[in-house]
Protein backbone atom coordinates (compact mmCIF):
# COMPACT_ATOMS: atom_id res chain seq x y z
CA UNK A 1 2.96 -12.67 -26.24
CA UNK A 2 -0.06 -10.44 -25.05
CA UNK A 3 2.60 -7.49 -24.09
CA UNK A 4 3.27 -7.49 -27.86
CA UNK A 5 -0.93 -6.47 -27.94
CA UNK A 6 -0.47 -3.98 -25.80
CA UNK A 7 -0.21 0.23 -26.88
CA UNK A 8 2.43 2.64 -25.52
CA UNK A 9 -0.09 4.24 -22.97
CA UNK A 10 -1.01 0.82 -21.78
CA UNK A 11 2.83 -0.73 -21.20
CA UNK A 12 3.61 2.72 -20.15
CA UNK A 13 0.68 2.29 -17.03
CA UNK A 14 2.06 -1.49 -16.42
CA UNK A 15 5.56 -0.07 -15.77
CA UNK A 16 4.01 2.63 -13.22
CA UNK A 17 2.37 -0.09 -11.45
CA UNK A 18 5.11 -2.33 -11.52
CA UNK A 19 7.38 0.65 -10.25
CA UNK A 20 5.07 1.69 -7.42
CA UNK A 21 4.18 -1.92 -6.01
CA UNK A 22 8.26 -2.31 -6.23
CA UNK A 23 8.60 1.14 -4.40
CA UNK A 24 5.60 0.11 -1.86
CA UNK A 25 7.45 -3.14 -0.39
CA UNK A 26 10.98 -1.36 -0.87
CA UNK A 27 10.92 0.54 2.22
CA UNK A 28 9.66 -2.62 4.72
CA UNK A 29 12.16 -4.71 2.76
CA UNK A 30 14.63 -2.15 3.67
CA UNK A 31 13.57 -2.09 7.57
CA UNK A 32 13.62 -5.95 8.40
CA UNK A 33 17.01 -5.84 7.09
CA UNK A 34 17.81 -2.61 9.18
CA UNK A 35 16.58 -4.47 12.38
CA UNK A 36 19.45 -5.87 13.74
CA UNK A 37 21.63 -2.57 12.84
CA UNK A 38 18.91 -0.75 15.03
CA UNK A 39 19.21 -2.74 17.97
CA UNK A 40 22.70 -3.12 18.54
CA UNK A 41 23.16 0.32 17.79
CA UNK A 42 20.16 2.24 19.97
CA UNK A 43 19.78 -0.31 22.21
CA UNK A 44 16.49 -1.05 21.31
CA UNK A 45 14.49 -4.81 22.35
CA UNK A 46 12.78 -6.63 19.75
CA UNK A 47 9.10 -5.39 21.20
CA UNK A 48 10.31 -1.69 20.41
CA UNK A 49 11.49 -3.00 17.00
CA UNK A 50 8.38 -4.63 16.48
CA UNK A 51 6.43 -1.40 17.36
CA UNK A 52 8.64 0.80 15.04
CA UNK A 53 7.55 -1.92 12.12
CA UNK A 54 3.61 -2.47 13.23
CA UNK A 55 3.58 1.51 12.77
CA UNK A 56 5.23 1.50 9.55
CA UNK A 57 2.20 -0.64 8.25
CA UNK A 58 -0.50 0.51 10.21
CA UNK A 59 0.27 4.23 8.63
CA UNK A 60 0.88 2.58 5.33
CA UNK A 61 -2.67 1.11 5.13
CA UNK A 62 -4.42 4.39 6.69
CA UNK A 63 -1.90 6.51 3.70
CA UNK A 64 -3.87 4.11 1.08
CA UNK A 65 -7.27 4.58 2.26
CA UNK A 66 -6.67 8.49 2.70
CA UNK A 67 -5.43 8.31 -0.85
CA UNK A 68 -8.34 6.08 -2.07
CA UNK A 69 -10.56 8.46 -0.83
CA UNK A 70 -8.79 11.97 -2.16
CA UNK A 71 -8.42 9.88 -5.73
CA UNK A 72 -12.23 9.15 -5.92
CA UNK A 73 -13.72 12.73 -4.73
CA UNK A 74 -16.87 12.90 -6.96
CA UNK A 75 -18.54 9.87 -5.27
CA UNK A 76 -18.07 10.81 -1.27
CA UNK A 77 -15.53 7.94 -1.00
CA UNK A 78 -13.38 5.23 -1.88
CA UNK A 79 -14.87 2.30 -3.59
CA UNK A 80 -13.83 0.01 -0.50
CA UNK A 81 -16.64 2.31 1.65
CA UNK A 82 -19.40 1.98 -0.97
CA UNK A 83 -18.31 -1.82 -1.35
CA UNK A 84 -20.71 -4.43 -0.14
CA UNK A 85 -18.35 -5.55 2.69
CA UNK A 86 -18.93 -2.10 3.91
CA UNK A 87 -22.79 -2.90 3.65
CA UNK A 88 -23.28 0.71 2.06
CA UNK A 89 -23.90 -1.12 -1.71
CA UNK A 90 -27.21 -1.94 -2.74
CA UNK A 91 -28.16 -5.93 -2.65
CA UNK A 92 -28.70 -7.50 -6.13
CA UNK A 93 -32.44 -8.50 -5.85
């Protein structure tokens, strides 16, 4: 089994990622279950629901490109902006 081939540092940096893609989903996991609750309780309509739920990802994906960018500080930037989707990267001649 290739987990057998692996060192303490490297299972130890599996685990974390496991861990923190677990913890990532955990909390929208939590919400779609919480939906109902919310709207019987407050009285809410599914649009407002919806709108409590689009913000919840739209801040989740700006909290991983601010992070992407304070992790990578020596270059000016995350990889994604210096990626060739972002046309910034050189062209392979």
């Amino acid at each position: 089994m290739w987990l057998k081939e692996t060192n303490q540092e490297e299972r130890k940096t599996l685990l974390a990622a496991f861990l923190g893609y677990g913890v990532d989903a955990f909390d929208y996991m939590i919400y779609t279950f919480m939906i109902p609750t919310l709207i019987a309780l407050w009285g809410m309509t599914k649009a407002q629901a919806g709108y409590i739920a689009t913000g919840a990802l739209i801040t989740s994906a700006i909290g991983g490109w601010l992070a992407g960018i304070l992790a990578d500080p020596g270059t000016g930037g995350c990889a994604c902006c210096r990626s060739r989707c972002c046309g910034s990267a050189p062209s392979p001649s």
